[in-house]
N, C-alpha and C. Protein backbone atom coordinates (compact mmCIF):
# COMPACT_ATOMS: atom_id res chain seq x y z
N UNK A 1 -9.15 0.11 -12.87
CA UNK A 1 -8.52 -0.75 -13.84
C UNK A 1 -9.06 -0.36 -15.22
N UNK A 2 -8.10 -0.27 -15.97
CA UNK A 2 -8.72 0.06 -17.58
C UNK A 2 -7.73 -0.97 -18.53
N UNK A 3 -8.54 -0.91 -19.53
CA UNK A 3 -7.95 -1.80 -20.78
C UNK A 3 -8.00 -1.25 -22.21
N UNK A 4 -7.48 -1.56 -22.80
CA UNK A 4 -7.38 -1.45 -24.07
C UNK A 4 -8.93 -0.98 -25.07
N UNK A 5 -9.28 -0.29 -25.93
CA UNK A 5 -10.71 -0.87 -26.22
C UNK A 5 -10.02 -0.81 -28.03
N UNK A 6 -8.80 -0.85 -28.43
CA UNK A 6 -8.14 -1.24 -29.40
C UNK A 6 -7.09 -1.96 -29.21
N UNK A 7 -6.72 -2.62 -30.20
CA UNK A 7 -5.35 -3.50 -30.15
C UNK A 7 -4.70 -2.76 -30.17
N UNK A 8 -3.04 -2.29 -29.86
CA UNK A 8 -2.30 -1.46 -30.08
C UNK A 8 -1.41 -1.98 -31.38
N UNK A 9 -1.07 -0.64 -31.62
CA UNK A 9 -0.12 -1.22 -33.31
C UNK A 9 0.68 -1.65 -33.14
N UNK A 10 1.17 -3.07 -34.16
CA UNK A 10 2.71 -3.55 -33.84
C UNK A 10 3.30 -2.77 -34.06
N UNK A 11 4.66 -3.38 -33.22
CA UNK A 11 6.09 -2.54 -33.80
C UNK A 11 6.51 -2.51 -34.93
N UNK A 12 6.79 -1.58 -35.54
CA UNK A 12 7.21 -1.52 -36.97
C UNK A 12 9.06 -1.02 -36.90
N UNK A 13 9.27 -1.82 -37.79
CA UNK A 13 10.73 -0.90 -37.89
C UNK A 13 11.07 0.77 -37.56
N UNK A 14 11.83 1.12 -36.61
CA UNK A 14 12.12 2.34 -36.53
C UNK A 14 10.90 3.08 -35.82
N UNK A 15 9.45 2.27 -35.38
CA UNK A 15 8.16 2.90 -34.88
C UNK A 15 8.11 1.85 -33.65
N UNK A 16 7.49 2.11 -32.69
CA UNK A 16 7.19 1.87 -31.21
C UNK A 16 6.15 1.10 -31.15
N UNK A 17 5.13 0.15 -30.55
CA UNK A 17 4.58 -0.07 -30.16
C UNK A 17 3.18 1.52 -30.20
N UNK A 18 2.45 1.41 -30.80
CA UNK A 18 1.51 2.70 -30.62
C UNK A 18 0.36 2.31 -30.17
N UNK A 19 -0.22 3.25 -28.60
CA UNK A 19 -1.50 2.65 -28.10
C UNK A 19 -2.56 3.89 -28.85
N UNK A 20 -3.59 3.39 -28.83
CA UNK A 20 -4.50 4.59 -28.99
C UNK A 20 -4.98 5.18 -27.12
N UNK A 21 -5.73 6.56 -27.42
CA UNK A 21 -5.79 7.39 -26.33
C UNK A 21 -6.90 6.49 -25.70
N UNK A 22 -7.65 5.67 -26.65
CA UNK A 22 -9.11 5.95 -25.92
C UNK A 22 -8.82 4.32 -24.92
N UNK A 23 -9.86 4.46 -23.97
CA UNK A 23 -9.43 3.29 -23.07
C UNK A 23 -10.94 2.50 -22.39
N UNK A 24 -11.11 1.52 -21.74
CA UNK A 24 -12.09 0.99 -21.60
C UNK A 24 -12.11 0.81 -20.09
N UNK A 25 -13.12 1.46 -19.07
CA UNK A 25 -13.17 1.15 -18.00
C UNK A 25 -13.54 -0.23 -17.15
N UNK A 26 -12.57 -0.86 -16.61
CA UNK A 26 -12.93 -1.68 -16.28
C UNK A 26 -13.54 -2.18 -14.71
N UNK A 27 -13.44 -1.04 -13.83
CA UNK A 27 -13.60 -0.86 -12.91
C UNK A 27 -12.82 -0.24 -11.69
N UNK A 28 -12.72 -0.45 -10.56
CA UNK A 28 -11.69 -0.16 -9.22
C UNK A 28 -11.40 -0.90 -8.66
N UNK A 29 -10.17 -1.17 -7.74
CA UNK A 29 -10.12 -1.65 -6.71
C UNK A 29 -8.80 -0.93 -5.77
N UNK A 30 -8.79 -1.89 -4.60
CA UNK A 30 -7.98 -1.03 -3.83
C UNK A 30 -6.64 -1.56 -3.25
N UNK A 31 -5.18 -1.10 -3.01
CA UNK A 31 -4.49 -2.46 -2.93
C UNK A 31 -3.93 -1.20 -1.21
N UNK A 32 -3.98 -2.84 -0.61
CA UNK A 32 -2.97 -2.20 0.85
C UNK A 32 -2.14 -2.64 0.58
N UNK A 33 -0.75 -1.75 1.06
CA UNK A 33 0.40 -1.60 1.17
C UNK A 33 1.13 -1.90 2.38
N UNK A 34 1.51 -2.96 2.57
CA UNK A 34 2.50 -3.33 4.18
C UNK A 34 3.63 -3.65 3.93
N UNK A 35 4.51 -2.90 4.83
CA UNK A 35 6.19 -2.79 4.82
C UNK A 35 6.74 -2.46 6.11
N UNK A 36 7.66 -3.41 5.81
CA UNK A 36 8.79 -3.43 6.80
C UNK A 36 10.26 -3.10 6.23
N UNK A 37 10.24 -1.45 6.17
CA UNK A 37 11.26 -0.79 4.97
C UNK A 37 12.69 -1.28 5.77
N UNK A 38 12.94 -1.47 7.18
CA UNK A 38 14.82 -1.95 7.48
C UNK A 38 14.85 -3.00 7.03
N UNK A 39 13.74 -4.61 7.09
CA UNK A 39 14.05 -5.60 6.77
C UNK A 39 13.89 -6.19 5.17
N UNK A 40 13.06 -4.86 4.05
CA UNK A 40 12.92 -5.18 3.17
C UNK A 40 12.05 -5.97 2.78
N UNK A 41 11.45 -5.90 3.37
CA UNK A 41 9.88 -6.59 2.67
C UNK A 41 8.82 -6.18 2.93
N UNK A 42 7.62 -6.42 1.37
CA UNK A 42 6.71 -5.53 1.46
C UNK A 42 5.79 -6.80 1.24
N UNK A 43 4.48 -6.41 1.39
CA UNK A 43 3.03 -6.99 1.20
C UNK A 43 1.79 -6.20 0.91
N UNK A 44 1.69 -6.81 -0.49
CA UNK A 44 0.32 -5.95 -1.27
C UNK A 44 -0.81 -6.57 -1.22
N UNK A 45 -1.88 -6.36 -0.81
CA UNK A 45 -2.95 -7.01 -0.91
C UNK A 45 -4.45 -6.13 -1.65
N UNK A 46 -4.65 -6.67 -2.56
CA UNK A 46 -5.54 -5.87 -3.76
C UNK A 46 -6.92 -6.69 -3.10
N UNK A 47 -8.06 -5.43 -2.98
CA UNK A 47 -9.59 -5.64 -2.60
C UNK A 47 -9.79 -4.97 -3.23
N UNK A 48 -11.39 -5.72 -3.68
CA UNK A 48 -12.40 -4.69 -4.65
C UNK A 48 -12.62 -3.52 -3.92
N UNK A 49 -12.74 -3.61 -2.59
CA UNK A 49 -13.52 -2.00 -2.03
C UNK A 49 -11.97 -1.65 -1.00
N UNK A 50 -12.25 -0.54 -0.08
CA UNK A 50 -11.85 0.32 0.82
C UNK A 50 -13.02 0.15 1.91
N UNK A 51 -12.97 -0.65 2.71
CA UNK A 51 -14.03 -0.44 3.58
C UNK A 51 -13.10 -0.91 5.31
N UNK A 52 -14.10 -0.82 6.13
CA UNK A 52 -13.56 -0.90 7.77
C UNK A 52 -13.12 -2.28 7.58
N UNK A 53 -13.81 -3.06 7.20
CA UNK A 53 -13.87 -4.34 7.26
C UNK A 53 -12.66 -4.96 6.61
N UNK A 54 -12.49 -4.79 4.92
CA UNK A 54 -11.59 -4.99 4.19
C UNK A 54 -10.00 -4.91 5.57
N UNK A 55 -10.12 -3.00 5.93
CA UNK A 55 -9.03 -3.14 6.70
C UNK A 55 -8.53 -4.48 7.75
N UNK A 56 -9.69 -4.66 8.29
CA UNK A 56 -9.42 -5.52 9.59
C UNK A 56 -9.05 -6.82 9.20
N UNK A 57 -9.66 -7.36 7.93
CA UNK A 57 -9.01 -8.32 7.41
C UNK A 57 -7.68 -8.39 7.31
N UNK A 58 -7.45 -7.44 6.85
CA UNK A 58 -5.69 -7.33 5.81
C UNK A 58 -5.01 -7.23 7.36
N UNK A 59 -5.62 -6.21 8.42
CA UNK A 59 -5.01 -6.27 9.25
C UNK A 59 -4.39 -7.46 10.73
N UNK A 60 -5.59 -8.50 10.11
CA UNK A 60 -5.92 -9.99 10.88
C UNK A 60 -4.76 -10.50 10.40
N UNK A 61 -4.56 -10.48 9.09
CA UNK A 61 -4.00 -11.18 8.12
C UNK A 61 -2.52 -11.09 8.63
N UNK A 62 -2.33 -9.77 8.51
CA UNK A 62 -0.85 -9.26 9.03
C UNK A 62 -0.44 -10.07 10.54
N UNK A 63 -0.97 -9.33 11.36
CA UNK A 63 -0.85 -10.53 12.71
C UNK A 63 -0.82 -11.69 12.61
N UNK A 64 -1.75 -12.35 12.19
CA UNK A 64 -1.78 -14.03 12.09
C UNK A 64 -0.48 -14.83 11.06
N UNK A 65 -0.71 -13.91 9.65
CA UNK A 65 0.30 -14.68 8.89
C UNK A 65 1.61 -14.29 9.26
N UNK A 66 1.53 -13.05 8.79
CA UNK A 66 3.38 -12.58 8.01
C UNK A 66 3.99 -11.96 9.97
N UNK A 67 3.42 -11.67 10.71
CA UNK A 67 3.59 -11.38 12.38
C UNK A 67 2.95 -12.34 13.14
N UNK A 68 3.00 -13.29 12.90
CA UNK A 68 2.69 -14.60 13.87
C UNK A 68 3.07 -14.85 15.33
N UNK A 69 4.48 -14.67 14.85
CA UNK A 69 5.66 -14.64 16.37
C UNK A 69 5.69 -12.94 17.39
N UNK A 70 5.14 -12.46 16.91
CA UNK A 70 5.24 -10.76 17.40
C UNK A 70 4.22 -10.67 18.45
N UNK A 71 4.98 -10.26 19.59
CA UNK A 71 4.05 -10.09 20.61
C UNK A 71 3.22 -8.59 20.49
N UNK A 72 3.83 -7.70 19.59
CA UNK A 72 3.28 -6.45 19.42
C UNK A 72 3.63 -5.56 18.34
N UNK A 73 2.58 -5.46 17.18
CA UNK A 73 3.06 -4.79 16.29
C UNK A 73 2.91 -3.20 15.63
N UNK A 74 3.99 -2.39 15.34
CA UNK A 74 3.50 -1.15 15.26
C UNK A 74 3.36 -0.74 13.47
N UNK A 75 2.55 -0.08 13.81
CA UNK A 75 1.81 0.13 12.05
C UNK A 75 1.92 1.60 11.92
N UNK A 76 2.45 2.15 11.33
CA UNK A 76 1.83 3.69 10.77
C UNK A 76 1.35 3.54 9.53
N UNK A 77 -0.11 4.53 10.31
CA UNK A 77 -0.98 4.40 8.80
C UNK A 77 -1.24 5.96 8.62
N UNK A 78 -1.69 6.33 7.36
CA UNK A 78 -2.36 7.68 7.23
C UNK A 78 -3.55 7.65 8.28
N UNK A 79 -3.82 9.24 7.91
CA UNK A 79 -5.33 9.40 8.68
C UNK A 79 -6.86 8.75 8.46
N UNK A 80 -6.61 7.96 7.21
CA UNK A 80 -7.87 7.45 6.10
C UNK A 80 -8.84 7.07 7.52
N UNK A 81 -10.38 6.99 7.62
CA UNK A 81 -11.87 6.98 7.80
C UNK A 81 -11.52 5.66 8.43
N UNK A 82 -10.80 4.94 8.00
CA UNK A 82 -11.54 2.97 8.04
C UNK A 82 -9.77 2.44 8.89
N UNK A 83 -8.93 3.87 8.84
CA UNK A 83 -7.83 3.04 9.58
C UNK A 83 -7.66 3.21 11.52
N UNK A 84 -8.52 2.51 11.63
CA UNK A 84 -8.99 2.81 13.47
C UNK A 84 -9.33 1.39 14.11
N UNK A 85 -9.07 1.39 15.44
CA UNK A 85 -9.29 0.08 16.80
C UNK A 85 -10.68 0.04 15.98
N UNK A 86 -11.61 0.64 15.61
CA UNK A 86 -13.14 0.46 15.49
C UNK A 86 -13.29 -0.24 14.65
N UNK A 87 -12.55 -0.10 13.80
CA UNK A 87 -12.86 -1.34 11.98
C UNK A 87 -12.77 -3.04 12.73
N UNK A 88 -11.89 -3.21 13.74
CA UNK A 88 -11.93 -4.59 14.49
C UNK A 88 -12.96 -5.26 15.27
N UNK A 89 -13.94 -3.68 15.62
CA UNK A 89 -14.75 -4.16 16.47
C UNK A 89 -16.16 -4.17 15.81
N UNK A 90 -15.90 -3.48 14.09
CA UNK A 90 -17.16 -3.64 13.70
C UNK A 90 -16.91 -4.55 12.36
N UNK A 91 -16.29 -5.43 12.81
CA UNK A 91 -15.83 -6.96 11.87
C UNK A 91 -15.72 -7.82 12.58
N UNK A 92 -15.24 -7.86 13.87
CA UNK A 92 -14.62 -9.34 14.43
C UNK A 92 -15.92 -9.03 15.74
N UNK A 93 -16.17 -10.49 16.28
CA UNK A 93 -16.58 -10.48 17.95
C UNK A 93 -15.88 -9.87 18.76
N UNK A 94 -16.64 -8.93 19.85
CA UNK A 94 -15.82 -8.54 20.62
C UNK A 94 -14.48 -8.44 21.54
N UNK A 95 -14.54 -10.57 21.54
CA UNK A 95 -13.19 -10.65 22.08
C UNK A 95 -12.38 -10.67 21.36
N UNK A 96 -12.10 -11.30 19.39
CA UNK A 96 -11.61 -11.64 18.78
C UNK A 96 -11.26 -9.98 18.51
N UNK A 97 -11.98 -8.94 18.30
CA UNK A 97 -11.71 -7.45 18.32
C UNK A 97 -10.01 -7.27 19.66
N UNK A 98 -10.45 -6.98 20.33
CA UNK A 98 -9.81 -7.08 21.27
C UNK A 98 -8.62 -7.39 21.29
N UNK A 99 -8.48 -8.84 21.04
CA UNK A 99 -7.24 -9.33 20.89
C UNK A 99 -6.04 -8.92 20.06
N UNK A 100 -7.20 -8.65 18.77
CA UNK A 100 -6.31 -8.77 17.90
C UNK A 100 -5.78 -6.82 18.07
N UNK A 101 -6.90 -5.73 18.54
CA UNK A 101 -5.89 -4.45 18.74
C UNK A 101 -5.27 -4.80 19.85
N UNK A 102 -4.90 -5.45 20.84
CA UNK A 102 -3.87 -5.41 22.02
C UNK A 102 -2.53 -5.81 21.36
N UNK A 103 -2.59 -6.46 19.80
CA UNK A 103 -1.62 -6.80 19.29
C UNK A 103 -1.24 -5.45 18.17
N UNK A 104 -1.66 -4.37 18.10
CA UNK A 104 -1.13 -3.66 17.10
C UNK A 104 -0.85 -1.93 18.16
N UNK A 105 0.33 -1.53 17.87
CA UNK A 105 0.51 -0.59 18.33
C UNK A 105 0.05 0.86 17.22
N UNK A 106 -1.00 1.77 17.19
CA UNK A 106 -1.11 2.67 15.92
C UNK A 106 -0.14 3.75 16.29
N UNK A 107 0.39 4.13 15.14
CA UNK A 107 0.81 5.40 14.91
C UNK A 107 0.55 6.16 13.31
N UNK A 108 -0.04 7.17 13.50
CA UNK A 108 -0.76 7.66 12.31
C UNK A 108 0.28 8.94 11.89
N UNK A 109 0.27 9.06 10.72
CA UNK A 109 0.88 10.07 10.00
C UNK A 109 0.69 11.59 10.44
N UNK A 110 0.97 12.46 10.72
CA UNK A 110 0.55 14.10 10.60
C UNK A 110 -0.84 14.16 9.17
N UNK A 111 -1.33 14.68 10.00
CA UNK A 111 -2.79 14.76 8.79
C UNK A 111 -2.38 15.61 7.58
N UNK A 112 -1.54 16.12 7.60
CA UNK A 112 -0.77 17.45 5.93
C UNK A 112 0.36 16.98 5.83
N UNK A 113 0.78 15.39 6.43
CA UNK A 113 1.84 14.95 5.77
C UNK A 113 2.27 13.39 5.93
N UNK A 114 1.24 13.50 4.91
CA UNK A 114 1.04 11.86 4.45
C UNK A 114 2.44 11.52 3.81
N UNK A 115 3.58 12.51 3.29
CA UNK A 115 4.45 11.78 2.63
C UNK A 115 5.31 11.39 2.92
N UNK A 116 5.34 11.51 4.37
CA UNK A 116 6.06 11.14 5.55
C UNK A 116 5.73 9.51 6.22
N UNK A 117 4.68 8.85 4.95
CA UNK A 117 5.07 7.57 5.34
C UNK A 117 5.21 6.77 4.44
N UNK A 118 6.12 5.99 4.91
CA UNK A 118 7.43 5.28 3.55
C UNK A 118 6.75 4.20 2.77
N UNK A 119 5.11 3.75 3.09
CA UNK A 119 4.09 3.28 1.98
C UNK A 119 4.21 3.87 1.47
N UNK A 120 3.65 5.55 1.27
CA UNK A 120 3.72 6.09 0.24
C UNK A 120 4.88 6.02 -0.74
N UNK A 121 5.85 5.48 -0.61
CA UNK A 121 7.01 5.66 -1.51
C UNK A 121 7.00 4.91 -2.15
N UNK A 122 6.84 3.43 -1.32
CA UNK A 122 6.56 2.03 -1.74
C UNK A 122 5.56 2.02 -3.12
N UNK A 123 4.55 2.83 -2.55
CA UNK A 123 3.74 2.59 -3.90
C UNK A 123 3.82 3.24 -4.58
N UNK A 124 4.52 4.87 -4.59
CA UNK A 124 4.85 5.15 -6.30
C UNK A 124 6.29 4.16 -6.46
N UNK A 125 6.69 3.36 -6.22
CA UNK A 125 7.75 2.57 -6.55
C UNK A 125 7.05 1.18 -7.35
N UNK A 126 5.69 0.67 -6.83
CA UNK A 126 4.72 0.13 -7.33
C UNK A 126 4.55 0.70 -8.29
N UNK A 127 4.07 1.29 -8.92
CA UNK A 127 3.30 2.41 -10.06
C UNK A 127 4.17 2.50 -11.07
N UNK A 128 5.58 2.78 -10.72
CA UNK A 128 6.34 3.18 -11.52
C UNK A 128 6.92 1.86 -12.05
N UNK A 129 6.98 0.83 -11.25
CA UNK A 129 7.78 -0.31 -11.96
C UNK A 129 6.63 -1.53 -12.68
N UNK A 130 5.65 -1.18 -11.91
CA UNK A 130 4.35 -2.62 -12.36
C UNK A 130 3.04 -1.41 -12.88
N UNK A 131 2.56 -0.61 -12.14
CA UNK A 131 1.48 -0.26 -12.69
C UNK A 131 1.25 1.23 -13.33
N UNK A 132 1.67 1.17 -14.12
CA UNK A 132 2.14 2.54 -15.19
C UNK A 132 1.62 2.15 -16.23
N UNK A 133 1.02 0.99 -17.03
CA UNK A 133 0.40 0.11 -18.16
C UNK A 133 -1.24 -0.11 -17.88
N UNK A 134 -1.70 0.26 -18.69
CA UNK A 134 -3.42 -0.73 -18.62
C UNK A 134 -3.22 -2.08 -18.39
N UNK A 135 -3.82 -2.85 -17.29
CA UNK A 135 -3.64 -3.96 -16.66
C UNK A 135 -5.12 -4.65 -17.04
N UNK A 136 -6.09 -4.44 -16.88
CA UNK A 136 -7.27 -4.21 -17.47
C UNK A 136 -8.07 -5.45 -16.66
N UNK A 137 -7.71 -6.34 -15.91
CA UNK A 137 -8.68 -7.30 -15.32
C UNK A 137 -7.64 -7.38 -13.87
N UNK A 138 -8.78 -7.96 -12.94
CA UNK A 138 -8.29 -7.79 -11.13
C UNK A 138 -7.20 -9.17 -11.20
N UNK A 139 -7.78 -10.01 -11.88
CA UNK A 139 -6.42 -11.31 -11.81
C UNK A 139 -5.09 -11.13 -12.19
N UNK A 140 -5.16 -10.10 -13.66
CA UNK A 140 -4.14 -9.48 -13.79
C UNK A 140 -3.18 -8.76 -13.15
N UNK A 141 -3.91 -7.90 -12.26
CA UNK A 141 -3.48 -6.48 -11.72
C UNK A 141 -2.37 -7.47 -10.55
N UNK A 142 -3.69 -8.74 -10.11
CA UNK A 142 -3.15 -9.19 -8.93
C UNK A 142 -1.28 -10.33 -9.20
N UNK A 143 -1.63 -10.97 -10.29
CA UNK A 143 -0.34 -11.36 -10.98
C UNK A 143 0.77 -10.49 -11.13
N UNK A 144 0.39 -9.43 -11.45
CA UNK A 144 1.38 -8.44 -11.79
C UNK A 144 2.27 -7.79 -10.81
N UNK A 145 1.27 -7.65 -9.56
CA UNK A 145 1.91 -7.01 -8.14
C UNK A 145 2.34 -7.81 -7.43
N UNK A 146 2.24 -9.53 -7.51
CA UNK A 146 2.91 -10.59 -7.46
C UNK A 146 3.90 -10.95 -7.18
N UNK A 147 3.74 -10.69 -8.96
CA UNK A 147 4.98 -10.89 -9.09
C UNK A 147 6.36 -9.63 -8.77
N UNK A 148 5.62 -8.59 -9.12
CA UNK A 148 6.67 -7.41 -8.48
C UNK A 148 7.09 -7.55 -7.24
N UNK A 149 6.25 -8.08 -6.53
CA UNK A 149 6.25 -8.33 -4.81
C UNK A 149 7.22 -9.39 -4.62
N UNK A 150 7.52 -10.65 -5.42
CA UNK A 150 8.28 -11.54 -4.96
C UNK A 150 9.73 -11.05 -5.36
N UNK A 151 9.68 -10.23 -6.41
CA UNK A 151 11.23 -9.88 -6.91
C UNK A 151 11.78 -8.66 -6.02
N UNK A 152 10.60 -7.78 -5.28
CA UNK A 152 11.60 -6.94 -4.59
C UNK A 152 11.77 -7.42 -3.26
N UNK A 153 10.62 -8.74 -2.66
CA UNK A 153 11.43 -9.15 -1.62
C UNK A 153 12.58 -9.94 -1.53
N UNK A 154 12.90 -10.69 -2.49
CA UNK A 154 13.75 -11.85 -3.09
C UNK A 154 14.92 -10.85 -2.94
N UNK A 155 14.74 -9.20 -3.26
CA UNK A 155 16.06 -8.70 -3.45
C UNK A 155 16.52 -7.66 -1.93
N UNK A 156 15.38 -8.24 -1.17
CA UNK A 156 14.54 -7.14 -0.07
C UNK A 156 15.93 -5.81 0.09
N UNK A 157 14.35 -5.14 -1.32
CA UNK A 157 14.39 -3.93 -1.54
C UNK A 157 14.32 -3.04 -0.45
N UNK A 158 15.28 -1.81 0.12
CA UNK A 158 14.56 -0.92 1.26
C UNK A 158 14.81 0.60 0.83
N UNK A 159 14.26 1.21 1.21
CA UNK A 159 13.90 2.62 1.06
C UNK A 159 14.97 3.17 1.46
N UNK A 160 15.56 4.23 0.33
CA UNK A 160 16.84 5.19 1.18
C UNK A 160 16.24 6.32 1.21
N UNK A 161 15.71 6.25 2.76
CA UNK A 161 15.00 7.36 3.64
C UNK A 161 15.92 8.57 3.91
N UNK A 162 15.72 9.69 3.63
CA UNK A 162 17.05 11.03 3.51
C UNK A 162 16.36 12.02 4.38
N UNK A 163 15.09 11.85 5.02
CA UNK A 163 14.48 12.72 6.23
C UNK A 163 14.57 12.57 7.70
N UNK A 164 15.46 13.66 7.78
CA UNK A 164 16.46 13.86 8.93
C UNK A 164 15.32 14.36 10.09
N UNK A 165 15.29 13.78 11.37
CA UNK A 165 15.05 14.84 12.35
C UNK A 165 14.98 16.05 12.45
N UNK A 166 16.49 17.05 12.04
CA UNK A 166 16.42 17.93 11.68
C UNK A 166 15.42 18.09 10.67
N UNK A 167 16.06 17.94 9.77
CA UNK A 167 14.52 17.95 8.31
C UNK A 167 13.30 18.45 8.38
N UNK A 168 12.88 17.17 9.78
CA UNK A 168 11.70 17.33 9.89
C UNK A 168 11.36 18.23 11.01
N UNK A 169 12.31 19.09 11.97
CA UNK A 169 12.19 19.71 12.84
C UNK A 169 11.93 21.03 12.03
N UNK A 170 12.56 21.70 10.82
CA UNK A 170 12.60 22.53 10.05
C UNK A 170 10.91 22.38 9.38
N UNK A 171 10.94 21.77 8.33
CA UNK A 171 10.12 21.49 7.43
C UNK A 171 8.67 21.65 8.21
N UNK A 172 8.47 21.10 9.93
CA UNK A 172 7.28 20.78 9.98
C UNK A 172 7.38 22.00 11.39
N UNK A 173 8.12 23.01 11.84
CA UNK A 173 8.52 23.76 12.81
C UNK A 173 6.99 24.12 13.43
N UNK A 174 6.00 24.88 11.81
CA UNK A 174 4.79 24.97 12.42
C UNK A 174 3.72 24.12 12.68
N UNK A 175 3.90 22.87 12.42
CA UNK A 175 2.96 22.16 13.10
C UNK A 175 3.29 21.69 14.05
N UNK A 176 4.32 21.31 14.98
CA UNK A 176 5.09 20.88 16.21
C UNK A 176 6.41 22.61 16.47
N UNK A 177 5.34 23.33 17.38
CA UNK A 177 6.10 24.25 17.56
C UNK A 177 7.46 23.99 19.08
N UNK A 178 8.36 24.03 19.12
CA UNK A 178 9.06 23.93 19.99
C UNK A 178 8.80 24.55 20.95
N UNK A 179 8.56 23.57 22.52
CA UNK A 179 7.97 24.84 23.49
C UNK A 179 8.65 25.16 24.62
């Protein structure tokens, strides 16, 4: 997160809004991305860190709140360190572990082709419509994706996915060789 460490110039007739280059660090954080791209709705959830734990939360969260009724849910995630059955078992009690992976089905991305999952799209779609501006504080950041979040489910936004089987039978031939 960064901010301003000048006011930017008003608008002047015929002149823009002008920021200066220099900027003020305000720190990091990390936002998960959950989507359900046929039904159009997404869920952002912004943490200070990236850790096992953080995951298992967001991932509790998912089951319990927004998949309540789901007897079984499937997730594709990238390859990331902290996205594994293990982040459940080194956060929750063993049975509460348990339970809650008998409820998630994983499927992980190709490790050289992360862009093959439609988070990723989601969030340069994030980027490009909410976070492209110095936001500069976490309450902010979190208002902001909010509110982006309620207007593209309100309009439940979905991804026009154009990667064909074929596509991907071509494109990825050498990493899934036909045998």
């Amino acid at each position: 997160m960064i901010s301003e460490k000048q006011n930017p110039l008003p608008i002047q007739s015929g002149k823009p809004q002008r920021y200066d280059y220099e900027y003020q660090r305000q720190g990091t954080c990390n936002l998960f991305m959950f989507l359900q791209p046929l039904r159009g709705w997404c869920h952002v959830k912004v943490t200070a860190r990236r850790t096992k734990q953080d995951f298992a939360y967001c991932m509790q969260d998912l089951i319990d709140v927004h998949f309540s009724n789901a007897e079984k849910i499937k997730v594709v995630l990238d390859n990331l360190n902290t996205h594994t059955p293990a982040a459940f078992y080194e956060t929750f009690p063993p049975e509460q572990a348990r339970a809650l992976v008998r409820k998630i089905e994983f499927h992980h991305t190709p490790k050289h082709s992360s862009w093959l999952n439609m988070a990723e799209v989601e969030i340069s779609v994030l980027y490009e419509q909410c976070l492209d501006r110095r936001l500069g504080q976490l309450d902010r950041l979190q208002n902001e994706i909010a509110a982006w979040q309620a207007e593209r489910n309100a309009r439940q936004a979905t991804i026009d996915w154009r990667f064909t089987i074929t596509n991907a039978r071509d494109k990825l031939k050498r990493l899934y060789p036909v045998t």
